[in-house]
Structure formats: C-alpha cells, structure tokens
C-alpha atoms as a PDB file:
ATOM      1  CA  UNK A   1      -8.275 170.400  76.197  1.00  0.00           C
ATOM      2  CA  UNK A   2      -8.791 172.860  73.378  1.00  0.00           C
ATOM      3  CA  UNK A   3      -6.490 170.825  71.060  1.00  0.00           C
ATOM      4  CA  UNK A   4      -8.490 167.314  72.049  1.00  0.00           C
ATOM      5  CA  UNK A   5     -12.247 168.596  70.368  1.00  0.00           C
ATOM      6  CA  UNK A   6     -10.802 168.884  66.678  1.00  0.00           C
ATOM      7  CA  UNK A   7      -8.970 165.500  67.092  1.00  0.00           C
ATOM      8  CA  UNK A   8     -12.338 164.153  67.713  1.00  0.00           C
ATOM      9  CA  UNK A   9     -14.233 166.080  65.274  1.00  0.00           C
ATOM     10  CA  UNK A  10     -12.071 164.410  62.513  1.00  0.00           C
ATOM     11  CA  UNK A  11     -12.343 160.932  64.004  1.00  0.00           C
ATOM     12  CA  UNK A  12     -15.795 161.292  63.904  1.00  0.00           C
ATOM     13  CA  UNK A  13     -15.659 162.963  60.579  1.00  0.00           C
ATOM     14  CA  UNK A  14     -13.136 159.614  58.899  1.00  0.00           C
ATOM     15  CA  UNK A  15     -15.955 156.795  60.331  1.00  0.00           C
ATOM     16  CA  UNK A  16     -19.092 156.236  57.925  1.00  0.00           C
ATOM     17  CA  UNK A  17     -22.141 158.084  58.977  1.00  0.00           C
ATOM     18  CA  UNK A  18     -24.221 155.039  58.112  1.00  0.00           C
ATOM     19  CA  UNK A  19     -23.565 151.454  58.589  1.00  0.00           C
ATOM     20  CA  UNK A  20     -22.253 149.531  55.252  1.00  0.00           C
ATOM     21  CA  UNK A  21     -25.797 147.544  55.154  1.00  0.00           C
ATOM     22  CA  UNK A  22     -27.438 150.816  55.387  1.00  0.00           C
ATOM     23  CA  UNK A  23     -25.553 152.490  52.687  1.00  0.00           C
ATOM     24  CA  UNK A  24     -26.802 149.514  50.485  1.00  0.00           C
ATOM     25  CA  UNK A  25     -30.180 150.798  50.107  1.00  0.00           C
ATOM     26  CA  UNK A  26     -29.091 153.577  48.167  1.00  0.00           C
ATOM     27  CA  UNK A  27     -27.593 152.410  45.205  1.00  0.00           C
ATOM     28  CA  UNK A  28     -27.886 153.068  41.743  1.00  0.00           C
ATOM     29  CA  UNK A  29     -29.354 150.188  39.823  1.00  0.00           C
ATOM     30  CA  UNK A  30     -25.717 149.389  37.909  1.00  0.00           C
ATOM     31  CA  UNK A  31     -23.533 149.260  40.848  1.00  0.00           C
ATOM     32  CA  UNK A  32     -22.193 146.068  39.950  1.00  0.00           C
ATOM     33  CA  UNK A  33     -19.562 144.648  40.412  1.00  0.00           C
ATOM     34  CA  UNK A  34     -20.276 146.080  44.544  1.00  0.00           C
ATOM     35  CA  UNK A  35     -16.894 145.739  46.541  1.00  0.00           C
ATOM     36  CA  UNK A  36     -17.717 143.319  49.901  1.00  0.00           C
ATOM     37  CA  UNK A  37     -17.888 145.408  53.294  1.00  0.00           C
ATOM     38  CA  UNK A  38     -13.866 143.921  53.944  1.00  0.00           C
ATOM     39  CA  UNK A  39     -13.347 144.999  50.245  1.00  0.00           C
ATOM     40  CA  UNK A  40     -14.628 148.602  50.571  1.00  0.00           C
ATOM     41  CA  UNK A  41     -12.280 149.649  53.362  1.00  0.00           C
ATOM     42  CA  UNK A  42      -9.894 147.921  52.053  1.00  0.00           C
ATOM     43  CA  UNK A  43     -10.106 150.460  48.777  1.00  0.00           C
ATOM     44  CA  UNK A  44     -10.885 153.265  51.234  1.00  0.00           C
ATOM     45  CA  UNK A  45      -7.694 152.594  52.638  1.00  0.00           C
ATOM     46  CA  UNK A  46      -5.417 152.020  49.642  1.00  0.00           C
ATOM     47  CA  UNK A  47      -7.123 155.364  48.158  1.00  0.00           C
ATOM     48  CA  UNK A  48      -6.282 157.203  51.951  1.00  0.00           C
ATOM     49  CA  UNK A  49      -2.731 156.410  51.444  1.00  0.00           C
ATOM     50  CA  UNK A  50      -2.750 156.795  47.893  1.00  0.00           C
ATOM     51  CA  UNK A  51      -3.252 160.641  48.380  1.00  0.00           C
ATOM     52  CA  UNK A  52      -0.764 161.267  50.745  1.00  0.00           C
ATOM     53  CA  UNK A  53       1.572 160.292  47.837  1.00  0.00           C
ATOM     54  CA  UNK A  54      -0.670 162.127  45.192  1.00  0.00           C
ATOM     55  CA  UNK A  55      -0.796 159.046  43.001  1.00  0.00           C
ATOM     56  CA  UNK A  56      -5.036 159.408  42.500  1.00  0.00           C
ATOM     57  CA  UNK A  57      -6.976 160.564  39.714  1.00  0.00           C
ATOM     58  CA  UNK A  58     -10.691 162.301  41.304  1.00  0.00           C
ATOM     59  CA  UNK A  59     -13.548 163.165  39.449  1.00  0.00           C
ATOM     60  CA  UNK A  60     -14.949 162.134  36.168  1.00  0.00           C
ATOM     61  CA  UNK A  61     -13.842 164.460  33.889  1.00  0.00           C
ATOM     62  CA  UNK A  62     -10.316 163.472  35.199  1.00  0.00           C
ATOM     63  CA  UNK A  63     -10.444 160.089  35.471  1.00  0.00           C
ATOM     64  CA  UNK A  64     -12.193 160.015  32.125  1.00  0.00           C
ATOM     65  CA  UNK A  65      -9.175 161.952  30.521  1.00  0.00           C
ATOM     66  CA  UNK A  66      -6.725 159.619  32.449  1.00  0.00           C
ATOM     67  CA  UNK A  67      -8.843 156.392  30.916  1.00  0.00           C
ATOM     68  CA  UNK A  68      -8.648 157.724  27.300  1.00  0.00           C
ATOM     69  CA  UNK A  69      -4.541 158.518  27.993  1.00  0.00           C
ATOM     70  CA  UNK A  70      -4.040 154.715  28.947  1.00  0.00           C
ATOM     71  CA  UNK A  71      -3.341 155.046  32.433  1.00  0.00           C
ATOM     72  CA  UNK A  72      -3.290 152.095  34.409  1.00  0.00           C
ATOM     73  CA  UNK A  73      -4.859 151.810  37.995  1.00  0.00           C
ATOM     74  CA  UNK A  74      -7.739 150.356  39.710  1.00  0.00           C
ATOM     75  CA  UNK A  75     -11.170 153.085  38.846  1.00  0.00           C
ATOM     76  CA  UNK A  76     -13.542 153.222  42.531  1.00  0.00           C
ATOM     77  CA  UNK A  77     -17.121 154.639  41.759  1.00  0.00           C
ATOM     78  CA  UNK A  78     -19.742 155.635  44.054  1.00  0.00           C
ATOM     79  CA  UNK A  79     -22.841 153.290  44.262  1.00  0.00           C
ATOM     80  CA  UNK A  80     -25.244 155.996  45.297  1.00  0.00           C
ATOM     81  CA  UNK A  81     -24.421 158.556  42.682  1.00  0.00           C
ATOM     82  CA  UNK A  82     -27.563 160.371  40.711  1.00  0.00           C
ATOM     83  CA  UNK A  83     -28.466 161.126  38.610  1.00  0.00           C
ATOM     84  CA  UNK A  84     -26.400 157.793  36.820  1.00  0.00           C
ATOM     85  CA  UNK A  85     -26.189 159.572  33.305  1.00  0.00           C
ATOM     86  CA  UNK A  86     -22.919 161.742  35.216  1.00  0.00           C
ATOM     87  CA  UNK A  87     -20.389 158.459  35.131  1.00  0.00           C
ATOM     88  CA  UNK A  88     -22.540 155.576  33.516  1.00  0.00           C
ATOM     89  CA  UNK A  89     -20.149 155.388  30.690  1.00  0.00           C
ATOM     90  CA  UNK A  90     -17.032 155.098  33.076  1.00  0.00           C
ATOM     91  CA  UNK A  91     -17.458 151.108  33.507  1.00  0.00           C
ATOM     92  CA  UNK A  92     -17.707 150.633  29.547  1.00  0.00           C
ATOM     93  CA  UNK A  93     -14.666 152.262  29.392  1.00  0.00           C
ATOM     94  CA  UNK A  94     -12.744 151.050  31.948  1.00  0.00           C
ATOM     95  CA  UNK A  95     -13.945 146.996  30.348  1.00  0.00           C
ATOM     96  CA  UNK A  96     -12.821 148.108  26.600  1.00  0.00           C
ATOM     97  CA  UNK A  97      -9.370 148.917  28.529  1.00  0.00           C
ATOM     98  CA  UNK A  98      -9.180 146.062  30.591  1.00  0.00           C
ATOM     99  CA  UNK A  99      -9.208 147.938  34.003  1.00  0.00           C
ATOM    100  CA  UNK A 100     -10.435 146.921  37.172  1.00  0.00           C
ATOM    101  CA  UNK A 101     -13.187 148.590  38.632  1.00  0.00           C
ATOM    102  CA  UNK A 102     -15.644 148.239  41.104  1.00  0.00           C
ATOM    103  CA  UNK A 103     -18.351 150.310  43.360  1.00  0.00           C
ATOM    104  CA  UNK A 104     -18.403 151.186  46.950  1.00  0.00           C
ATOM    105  CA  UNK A 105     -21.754 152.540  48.597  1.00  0.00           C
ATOM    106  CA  UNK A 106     -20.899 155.636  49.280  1.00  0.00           C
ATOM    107  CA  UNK A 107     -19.596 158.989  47.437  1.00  0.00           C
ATOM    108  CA  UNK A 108     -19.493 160.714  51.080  1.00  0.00           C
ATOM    109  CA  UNK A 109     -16.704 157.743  52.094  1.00  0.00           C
ATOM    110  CA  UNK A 110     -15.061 158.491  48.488  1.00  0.00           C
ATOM    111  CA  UNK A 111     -14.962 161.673  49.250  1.00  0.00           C
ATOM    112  CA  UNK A 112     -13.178 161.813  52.836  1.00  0.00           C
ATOM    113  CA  UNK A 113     -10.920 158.834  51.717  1.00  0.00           C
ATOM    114  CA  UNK A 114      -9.751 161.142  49.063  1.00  0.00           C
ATOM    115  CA  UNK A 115      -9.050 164.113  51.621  1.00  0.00           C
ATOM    116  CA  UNK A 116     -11.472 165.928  50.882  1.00  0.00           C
ATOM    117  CA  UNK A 117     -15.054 167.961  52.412  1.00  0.00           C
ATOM    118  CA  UNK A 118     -16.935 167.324  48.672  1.00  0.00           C
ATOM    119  CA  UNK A 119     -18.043 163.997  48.127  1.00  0.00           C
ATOM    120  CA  UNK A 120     -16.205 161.918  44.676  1.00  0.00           C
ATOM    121  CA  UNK A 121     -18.210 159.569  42.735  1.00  0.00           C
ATOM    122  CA  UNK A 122     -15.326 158.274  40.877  1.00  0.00           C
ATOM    123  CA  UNK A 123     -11.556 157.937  41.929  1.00  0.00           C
ATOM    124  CA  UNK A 124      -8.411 156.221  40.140  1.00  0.00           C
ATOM    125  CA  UNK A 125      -5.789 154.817  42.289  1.00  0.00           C
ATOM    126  CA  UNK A 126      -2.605 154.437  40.612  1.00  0.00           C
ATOM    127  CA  UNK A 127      -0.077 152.164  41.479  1.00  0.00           C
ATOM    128  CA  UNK A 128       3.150 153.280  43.551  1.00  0.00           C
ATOM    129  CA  UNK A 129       5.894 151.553  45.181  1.00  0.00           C
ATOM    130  CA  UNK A 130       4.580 152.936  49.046  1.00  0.00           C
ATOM    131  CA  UNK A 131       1.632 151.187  49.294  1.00  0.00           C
ATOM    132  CA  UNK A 132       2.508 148.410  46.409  1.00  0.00           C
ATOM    133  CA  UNK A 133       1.691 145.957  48.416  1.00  0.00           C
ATOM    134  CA  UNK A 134      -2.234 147.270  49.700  1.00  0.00           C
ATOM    135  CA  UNK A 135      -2.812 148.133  46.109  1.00  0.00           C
ATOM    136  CA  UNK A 136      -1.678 144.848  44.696  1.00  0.00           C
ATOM    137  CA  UNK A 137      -4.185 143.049  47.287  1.00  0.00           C
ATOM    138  CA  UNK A 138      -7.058 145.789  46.435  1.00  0.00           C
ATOM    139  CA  UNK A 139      -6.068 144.583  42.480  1.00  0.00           C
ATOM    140  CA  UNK A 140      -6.481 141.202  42.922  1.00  0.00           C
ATOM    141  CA  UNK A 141      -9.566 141.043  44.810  1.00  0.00           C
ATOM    142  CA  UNK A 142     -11.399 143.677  42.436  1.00  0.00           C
ATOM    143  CA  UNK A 143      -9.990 141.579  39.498  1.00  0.00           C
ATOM    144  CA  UNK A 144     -11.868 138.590  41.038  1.00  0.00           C
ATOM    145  CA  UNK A 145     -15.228 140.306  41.144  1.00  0.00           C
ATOM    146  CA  UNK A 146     -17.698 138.960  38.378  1.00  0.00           C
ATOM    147  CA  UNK A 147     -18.522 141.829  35.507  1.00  0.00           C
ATOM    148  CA  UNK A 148     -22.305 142.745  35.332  1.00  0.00           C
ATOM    149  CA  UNK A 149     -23.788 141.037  31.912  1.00  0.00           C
END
C-alpha cells in the first residue's frame, strides 16, 4: 500500500496540469511555428526517451553553445516563457543554421519531459539510433511547420 501512493504521485505528476487548449492562452506573442496537440506529445515523448539515453541539450545557455558548435537536432521552446528577451534570439539562430524548431505550450511539460522538478524553456533533442525512428517522425513533422514571417 505504502509503495502504491508515490506510483501515483508521479502519474499524476507526468500528465499536464492544464488541458492543451488551456495552455494556449498563455503564450508569448512569437510562439510560432506552435507544434499541434498530436505534435506536442509527440516531442514530449521523443525528448522523455531522449534523456534516458542522455542525448538532450537543456537550457539556453546550453543549447545556445550547442547551436553556435553546429550540432544538429531538433530545438523545443516553451510557448509561455517571460519575460521573451531570455530565448528570443534562439529561433534566429536555429533559421541561419537550418534547424528545426518549434514551440510547445508549456515550460512545466518541458520540464518533466526532460526529468526534471524545474521547468525548461528550451531543449535540443539530438538524434540517436534508440529512438531513430520517433525522432525521425518528430523531424519531419516540425520540418513541415510554416516559419513565422
């Protein structure tokens, strides 16, 4: 019995707090391109078993450094980061190196996706040969999302 109420508390813990539609009324003004509802746990999921095989890049000073380095890998920002001025120049970036990229709703999600109790508003996934074939369907759909003007 004692061993059943932490099981739960981490279910509980891994589902969104808020519904995706309701996570949509806090975003930043340039969350575009905004992954799809299917989209975002998709990427939740590909980043969830990316860190089990340590193949992410969290945070922006990291990701930033990772960007500038040339590593490849699809870049996940937070929609309802603020202030914006922390990661605004993370998308420019990521276009001048032609890497996908797109926003979820929520750093919280980010966050326990990443295995972690801190929210993220920016992770990298890189690309490994466990999950090749989640992150290859994450890359093409991301790829496929139209680029703010």
């Amino acid at each position: 019995m004692a061993r059943d109420k932490p099981e739960a508390a981490a279910e509980a813990e891994a589902t969104p707090e808020l519904s995706y539609r309701e996570q949509l009324e806090f975003l930043n003004p340039i969350a575009q391109p905004l992954a799809s509802r299917k989209l975002t746990r998709k990427l939740l999921k590909c980043i969830r078993k990316a860190t089990k095989q340590k193949q992410i890049r969290r945070g922006v000073k990291e990701v930033q450094k990772f960007i500038n380095k040339g590593e490849k890998g699809i870049t996940v920002l937070a929609g309802d980061t603020l202030p914006i001025d922390v990661y605004c120049h993370i998308p420019i970036m990521c276009e001048d190196r032609s890497l996908p990229y797109a926003y979820v709703p929520s750093k919280t999600d980010l966050g326990i996706a990443a295995g972690s109790k801190r929210p993220t508003c920016v992770i990298m996934i890189k690309p490994h040969e466990e999950y090749q074939e989640a992150y290859d369907e994450c890359l093409e759909e991301v790829s496929a999302l139209p680029l703010p003007l």
